[in-house]
PDB file of N, CA and C in Angstrom:
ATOM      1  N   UNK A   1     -25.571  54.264 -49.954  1.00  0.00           N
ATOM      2  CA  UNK A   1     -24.578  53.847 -50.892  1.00  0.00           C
ATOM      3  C   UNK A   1     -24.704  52.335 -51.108  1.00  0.00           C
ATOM      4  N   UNK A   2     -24.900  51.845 -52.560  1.00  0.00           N
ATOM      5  CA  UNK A   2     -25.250  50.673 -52.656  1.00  0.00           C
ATOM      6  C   UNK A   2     -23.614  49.800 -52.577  1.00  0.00           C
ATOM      7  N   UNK A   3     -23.437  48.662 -52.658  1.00  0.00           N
ATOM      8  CA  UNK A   3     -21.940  47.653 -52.690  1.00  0.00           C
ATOM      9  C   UNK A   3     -22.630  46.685 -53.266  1.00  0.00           C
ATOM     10  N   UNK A   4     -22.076  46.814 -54.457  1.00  0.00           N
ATOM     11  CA  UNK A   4     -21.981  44.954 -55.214  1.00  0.00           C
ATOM     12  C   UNK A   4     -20.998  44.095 -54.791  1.00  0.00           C
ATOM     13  N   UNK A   5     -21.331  43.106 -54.706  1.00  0.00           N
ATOM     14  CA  UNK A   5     -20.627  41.730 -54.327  1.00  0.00           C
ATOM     15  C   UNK A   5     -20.870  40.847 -55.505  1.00  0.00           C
ATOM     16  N   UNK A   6     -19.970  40.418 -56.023  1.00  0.00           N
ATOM     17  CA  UNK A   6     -19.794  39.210 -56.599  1.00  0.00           C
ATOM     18  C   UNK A   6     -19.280  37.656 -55.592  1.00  0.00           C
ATOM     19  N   UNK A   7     -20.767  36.789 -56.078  1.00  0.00           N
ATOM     20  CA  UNK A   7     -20.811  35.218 -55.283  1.00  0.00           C
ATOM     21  C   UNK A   7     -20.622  34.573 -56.145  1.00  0.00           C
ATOM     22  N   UNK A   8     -19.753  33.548 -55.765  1.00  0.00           N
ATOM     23  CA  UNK A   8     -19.105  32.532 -56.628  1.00  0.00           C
ATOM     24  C   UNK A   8     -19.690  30.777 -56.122  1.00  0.00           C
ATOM     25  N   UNK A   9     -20.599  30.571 -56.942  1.00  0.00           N
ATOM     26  CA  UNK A   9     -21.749  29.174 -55.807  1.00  0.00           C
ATOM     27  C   UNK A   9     -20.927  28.135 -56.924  1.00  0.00           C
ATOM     28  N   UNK A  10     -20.761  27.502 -56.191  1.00  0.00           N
ATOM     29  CA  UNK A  10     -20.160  26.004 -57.178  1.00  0.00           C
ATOM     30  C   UNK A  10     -20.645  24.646 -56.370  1.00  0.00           C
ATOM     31  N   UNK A  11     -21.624  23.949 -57.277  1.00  0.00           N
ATOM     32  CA  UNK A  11     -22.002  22.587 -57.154  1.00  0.00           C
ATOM     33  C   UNK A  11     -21.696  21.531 -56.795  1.00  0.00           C
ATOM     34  N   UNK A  12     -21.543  20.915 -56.372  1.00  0.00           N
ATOM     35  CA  UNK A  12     -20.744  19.441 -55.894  1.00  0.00           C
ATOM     36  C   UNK A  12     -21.943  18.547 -56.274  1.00  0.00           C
ATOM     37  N   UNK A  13     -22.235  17.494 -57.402  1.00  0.00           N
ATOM     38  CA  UNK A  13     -22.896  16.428 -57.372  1.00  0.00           C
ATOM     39  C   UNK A  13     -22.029  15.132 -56.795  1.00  0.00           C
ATOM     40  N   UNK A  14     -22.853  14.509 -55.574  1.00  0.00           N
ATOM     41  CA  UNK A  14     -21.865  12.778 -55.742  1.00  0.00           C
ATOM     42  C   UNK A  14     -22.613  12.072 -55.705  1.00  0.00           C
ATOM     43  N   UNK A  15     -22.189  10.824 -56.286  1.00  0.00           N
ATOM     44  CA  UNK A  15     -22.816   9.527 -56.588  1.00  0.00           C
ATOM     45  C   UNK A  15     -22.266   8.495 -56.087  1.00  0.00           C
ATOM     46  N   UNK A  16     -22.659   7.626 -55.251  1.00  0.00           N
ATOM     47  CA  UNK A  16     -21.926   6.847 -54.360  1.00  0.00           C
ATOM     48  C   UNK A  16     -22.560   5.073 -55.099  1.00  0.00           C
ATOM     49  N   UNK A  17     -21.822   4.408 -55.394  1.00  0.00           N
ATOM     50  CA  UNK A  17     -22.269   3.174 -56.552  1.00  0.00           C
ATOM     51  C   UNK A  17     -21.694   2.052 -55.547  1.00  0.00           C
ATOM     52  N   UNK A  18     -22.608   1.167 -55.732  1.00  0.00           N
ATOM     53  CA  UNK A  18     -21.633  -0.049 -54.659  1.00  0.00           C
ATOM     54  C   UNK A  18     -21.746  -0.905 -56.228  1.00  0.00           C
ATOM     55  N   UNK A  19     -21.121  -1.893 -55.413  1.00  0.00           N
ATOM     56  CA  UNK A  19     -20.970  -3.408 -55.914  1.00  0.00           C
ATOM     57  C   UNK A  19     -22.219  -3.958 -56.222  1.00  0.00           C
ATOM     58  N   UNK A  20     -23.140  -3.972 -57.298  1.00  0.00           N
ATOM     59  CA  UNK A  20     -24.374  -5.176 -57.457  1.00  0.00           C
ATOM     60  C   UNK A  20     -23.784  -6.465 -58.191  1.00  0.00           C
ATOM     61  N   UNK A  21     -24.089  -7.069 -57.688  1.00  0.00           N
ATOM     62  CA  UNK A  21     -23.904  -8.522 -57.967  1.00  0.00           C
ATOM     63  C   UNK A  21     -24.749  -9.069 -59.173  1.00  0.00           C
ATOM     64  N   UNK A  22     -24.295  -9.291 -60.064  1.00  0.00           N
ATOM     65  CA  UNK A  22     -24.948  -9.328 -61.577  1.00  0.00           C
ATOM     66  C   UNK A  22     -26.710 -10.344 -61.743  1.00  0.00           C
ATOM     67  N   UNK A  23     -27.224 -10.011 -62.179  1.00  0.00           N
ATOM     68  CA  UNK A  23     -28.622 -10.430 -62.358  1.00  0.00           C
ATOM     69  C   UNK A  23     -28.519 -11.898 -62.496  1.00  0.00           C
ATOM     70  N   UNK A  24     -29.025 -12.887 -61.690  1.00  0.00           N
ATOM     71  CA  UNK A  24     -29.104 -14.651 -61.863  1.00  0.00           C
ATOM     72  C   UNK A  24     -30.860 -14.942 -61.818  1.00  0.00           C
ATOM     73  N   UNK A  25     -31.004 -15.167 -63.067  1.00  0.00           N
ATOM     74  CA  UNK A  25     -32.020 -16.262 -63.500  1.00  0.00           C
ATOM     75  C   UNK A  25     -31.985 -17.455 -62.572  1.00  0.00           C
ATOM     76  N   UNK A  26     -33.203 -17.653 -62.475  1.00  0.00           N
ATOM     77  CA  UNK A  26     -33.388 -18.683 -61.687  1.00  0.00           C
ATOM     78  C   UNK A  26     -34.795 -19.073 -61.876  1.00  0.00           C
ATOM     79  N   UNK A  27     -34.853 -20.608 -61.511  1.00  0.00           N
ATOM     80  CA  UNK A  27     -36.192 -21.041 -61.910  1.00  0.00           C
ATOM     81  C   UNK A  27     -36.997 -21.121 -60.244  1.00  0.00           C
ATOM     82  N   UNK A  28     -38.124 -20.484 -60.187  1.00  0.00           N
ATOM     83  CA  UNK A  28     -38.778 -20.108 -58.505  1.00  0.00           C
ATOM     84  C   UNK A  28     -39.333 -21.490 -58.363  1.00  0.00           C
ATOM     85  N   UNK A  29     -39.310 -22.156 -57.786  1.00  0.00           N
ATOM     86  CA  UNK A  29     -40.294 -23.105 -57.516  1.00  0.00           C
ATOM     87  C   UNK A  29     -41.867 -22.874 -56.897  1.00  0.00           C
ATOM     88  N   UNK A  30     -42.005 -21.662 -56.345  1.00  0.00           N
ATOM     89  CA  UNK A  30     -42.932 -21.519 -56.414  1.00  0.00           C
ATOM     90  C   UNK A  30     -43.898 -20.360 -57.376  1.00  0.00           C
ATOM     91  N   UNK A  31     -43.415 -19.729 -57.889  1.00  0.00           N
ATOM     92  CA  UNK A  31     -43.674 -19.216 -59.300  1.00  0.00           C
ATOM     93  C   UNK A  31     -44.046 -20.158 -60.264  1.00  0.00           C
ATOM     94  N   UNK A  32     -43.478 -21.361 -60.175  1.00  0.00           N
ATOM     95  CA  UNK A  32     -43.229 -22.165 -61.275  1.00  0.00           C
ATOM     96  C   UNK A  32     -42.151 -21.127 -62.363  1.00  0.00           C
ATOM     97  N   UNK A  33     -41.897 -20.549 -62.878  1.00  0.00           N
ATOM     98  CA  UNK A  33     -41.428 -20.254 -63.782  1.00  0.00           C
ATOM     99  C   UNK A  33     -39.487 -19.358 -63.468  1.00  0.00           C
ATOM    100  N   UNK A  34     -38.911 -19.476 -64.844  1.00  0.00           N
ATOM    101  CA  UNK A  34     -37.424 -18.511 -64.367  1.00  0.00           C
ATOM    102  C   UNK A  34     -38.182 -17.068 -64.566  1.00  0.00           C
ATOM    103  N   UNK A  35     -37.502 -16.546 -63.238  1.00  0.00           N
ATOM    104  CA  UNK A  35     -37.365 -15.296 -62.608  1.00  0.00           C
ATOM    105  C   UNK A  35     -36.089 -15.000 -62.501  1.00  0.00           C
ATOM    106  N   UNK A  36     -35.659 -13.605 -62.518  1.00  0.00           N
ATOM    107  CA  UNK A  36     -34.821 -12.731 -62.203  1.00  0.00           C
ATOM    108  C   UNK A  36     -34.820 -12.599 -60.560  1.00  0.00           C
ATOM    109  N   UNK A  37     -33.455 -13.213 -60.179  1.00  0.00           N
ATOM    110  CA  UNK A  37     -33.398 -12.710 -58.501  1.00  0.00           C
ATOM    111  C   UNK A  37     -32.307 -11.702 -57.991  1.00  0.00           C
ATOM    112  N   UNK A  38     -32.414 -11.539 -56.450  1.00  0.00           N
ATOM    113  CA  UNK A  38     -32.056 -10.497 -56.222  1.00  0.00           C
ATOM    114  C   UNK A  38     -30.816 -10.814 -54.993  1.00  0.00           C
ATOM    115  N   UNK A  39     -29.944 -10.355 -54.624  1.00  0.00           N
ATOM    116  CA  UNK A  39     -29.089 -10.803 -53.305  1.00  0.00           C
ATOM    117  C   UNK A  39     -30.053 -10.377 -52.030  1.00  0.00           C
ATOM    118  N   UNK A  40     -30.033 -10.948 -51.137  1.00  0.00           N
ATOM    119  CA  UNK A  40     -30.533 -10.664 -49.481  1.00  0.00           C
ATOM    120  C   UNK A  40     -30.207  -9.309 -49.628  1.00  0.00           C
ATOM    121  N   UNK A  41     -28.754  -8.872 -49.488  1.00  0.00           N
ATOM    122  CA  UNK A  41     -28.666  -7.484 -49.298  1.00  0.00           C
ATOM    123  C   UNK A  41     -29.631  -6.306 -50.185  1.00  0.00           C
ATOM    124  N   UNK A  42     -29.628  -6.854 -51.818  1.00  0.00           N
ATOM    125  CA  UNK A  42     -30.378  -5.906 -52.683  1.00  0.00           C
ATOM    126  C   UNK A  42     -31.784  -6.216 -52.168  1.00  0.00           C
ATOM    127  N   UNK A  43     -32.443  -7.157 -52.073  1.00  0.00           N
ATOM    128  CA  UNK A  43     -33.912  -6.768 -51.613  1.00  0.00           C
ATOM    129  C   UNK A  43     -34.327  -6.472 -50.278  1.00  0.00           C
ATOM    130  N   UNK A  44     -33.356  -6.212 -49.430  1.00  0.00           N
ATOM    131  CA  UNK A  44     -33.714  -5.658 -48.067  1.00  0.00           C
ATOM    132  C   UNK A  44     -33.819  -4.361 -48.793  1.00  0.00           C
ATOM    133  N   UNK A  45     -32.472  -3.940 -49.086  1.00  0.00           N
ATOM    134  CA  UNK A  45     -33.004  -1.810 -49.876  1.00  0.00           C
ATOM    135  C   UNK A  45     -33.956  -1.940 -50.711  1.00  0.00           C
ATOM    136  N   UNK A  46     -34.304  -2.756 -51.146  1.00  0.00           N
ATOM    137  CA  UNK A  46     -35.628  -2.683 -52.224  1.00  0.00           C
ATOM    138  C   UNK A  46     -37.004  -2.428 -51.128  1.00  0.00           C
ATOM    139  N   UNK A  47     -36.611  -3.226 -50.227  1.00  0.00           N
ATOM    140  CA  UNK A  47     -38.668  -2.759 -49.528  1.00  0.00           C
ATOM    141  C   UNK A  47     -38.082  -2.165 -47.927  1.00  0.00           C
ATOM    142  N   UNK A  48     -36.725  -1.401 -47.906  1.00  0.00           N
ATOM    143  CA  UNK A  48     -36.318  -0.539 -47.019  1.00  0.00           C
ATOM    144  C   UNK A  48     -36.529  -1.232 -45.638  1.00  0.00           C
ATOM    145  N   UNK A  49     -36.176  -2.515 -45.723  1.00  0.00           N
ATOM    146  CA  UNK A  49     -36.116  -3.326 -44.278  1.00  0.00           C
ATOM    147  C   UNK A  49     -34.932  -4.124 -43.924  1.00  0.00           C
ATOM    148  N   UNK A  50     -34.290  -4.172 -43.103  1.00  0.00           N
ATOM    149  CA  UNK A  50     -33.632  -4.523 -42.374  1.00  0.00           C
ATOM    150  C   UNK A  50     -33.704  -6.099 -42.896  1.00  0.00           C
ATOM    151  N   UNK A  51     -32.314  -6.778 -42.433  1.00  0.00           N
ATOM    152  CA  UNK A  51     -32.250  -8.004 -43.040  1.00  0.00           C
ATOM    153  C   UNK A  51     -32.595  -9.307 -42.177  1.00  0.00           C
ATOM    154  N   UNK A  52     -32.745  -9.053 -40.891  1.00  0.00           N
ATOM    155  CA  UNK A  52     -33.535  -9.655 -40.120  1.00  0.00           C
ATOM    156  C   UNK A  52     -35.395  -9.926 -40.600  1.00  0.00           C
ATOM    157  N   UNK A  53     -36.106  -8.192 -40.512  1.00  0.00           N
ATOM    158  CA  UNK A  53     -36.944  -8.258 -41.052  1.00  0.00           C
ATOM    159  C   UNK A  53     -38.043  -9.271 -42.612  1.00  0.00           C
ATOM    160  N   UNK A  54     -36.340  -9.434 -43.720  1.00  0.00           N
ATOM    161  CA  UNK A  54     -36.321 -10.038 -44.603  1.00  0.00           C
ATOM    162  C   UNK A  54     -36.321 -11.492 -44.961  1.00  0.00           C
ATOM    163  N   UNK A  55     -35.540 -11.877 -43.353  1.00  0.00           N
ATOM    164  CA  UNK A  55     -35.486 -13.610 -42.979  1.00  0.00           C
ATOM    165  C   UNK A  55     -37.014 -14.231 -42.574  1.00  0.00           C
ATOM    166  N   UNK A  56     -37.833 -13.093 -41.686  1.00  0.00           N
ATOM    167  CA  UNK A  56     -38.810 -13.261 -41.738  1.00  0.00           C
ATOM    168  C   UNK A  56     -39.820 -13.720 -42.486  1.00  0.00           C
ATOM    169  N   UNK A  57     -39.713 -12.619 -43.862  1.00  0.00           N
ATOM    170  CA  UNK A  57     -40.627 -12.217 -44.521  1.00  0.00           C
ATOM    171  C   UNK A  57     -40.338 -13.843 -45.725  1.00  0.00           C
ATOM    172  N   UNK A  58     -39.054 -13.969 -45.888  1.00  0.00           N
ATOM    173  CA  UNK A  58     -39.278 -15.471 -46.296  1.00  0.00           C
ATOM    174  C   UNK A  58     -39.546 -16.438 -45.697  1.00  0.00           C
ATOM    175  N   UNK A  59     -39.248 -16.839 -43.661  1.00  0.00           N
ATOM    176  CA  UNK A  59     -39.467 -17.672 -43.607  1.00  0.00           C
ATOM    177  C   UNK A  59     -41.285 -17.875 -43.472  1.00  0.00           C
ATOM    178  N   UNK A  60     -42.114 -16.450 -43.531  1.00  0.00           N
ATOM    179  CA  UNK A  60     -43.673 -16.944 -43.619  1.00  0.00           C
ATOM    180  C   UNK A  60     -44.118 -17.055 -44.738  1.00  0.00           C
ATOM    181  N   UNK A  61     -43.278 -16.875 -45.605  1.00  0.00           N
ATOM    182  CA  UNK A  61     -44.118 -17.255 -47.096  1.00  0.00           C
ATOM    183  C   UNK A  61     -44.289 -16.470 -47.847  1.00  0.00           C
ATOM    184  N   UNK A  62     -43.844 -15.113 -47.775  1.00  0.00           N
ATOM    185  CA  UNK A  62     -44.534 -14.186 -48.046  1.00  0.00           C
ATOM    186  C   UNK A  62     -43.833 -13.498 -49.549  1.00  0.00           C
ATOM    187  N   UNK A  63     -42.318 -14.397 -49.654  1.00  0.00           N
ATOM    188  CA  UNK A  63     -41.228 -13.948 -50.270  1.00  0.00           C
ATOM    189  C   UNK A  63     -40.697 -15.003 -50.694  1.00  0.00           C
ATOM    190  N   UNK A  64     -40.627 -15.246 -51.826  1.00  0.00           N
ATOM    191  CA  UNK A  64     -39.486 -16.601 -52.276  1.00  0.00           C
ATOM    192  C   UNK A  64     -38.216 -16.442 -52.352  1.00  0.00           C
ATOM    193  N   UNK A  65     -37.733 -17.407 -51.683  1.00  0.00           N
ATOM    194  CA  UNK A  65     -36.096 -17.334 -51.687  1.00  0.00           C
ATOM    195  C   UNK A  65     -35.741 -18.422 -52.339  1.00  0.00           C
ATOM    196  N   UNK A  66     -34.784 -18.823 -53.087  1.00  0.00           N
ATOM    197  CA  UNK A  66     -33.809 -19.448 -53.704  1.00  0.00           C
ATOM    198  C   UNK A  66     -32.888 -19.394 -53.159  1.00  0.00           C
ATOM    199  N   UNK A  67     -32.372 -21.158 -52.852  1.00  0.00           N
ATOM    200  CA  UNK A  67     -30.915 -21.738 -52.162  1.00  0.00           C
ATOM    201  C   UNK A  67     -30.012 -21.820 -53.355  1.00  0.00           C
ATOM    202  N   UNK A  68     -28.585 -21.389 -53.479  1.00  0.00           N
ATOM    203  CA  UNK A  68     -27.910 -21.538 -54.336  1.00  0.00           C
ATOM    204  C   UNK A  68     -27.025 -22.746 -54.601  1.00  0.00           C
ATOM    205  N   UNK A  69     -26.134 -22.618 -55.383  1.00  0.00           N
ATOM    206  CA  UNK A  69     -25.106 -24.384 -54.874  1.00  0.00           C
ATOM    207  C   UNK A  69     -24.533 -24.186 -53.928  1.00  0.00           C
ATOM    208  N   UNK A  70     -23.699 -22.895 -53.756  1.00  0.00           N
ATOM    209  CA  UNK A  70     -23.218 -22.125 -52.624  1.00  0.00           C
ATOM    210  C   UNK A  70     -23.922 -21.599 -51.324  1.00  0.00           C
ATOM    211  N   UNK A  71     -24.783 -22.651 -51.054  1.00  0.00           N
ATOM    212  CA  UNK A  71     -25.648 -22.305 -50.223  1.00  0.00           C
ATOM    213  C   UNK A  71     -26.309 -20.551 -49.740  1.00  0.00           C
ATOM    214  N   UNK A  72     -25.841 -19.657 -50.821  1.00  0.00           N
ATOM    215  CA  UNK A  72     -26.483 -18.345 -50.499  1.00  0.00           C
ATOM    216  C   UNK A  72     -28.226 -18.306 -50.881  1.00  0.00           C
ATOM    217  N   UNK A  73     -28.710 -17.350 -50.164  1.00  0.00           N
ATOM    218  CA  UNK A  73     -29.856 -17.358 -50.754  1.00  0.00           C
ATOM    219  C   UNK A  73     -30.477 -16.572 -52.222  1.00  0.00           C
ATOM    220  N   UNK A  74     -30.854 -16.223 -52.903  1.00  0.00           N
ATOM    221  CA  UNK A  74     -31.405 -15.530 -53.667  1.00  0.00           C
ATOM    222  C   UNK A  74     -32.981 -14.934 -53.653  1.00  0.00           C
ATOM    223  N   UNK A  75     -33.558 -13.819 -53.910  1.00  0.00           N
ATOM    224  CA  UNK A  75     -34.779 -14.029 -53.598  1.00  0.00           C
ATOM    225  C   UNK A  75     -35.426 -13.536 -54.764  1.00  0.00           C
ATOM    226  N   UNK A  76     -36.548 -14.055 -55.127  1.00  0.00           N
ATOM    227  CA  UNK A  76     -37.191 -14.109 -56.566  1.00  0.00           C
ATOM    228  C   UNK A  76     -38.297 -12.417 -56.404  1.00  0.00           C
ATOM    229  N   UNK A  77     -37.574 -11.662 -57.647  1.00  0.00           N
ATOM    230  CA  UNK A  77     -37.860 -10.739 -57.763  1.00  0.00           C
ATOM    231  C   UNK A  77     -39.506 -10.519 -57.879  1.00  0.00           C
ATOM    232  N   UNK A  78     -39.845 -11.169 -58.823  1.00  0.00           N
ATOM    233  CA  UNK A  78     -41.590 -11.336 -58.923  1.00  0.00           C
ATOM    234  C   UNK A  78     -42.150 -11.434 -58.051  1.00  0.00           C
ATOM    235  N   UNK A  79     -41.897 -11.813 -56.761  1.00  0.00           N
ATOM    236  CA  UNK A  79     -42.424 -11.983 -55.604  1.00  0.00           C
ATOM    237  C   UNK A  79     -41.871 -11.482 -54.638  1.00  0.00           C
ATOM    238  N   UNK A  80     -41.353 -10.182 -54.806  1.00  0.00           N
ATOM    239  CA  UNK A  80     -40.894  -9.188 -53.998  1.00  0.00           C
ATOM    240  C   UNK A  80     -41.685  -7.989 -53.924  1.00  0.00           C
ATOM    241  N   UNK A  81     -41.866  -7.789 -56.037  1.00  0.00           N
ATOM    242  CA  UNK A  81     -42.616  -6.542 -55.649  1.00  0.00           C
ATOM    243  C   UNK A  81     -44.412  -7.036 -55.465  1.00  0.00           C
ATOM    244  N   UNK A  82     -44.652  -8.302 -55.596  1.00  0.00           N
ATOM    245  CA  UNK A  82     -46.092  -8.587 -55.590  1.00  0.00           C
ATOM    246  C   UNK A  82     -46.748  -9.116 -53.947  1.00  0.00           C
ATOM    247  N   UNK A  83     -45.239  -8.546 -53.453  1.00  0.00           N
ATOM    248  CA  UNK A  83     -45.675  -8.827 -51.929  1.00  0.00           C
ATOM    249  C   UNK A  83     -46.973  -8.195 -51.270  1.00  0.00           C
ATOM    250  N   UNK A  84     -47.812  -8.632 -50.196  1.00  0.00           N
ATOM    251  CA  UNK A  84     -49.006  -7.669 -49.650  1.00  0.00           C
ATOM    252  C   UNK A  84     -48.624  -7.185 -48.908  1.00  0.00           C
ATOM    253  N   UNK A  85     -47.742  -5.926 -48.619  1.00  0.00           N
ATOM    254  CA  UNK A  85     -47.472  -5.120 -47.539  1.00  0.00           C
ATOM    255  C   UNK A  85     -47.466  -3.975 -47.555  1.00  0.00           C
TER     256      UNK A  85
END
């Protein structure tokens, strides 16, 4: 004896959005040229490292950072993704 069942599947999509901190132009000094930068926090999730890791990676050179007036840092996008790693 066969039994139908009726299943009732319902979806849940979520999207979880933080706070980005709006895009600042900035002129790289070592680029020479204005670049688009990024907050410490946004380019640590950009190359999935830790923000220690990231203090590093600017203080060998490897990453340009930009000092603000507010003494925060910024770090120059062009030379985030053209990093060798």
């Amino acid at each position: 004896m066969n039994q139908t069942h009726k299943i009732r599947i319902t979806a849940i999509r979520r999207r979880i959005l933080r706070y980005q901190p709006p895009a600042i132009r900035a002129l790289c000094p070592i680029c020479a040229r204005e670049v688009e930068t990024l907050a410490q926090s946004q380019a640590a999730d950009v190359l999935e490292v830790g923000r220690q890791i990231l203090d590093d990676l600017i203080a060998a050179g490897l990453i340009h950072a930009i000092r603000t007036v507010n003494g925060n840092l910024r770090v120059c996008k062009d030379s985030l993704f053209a990093a060798p790693f």
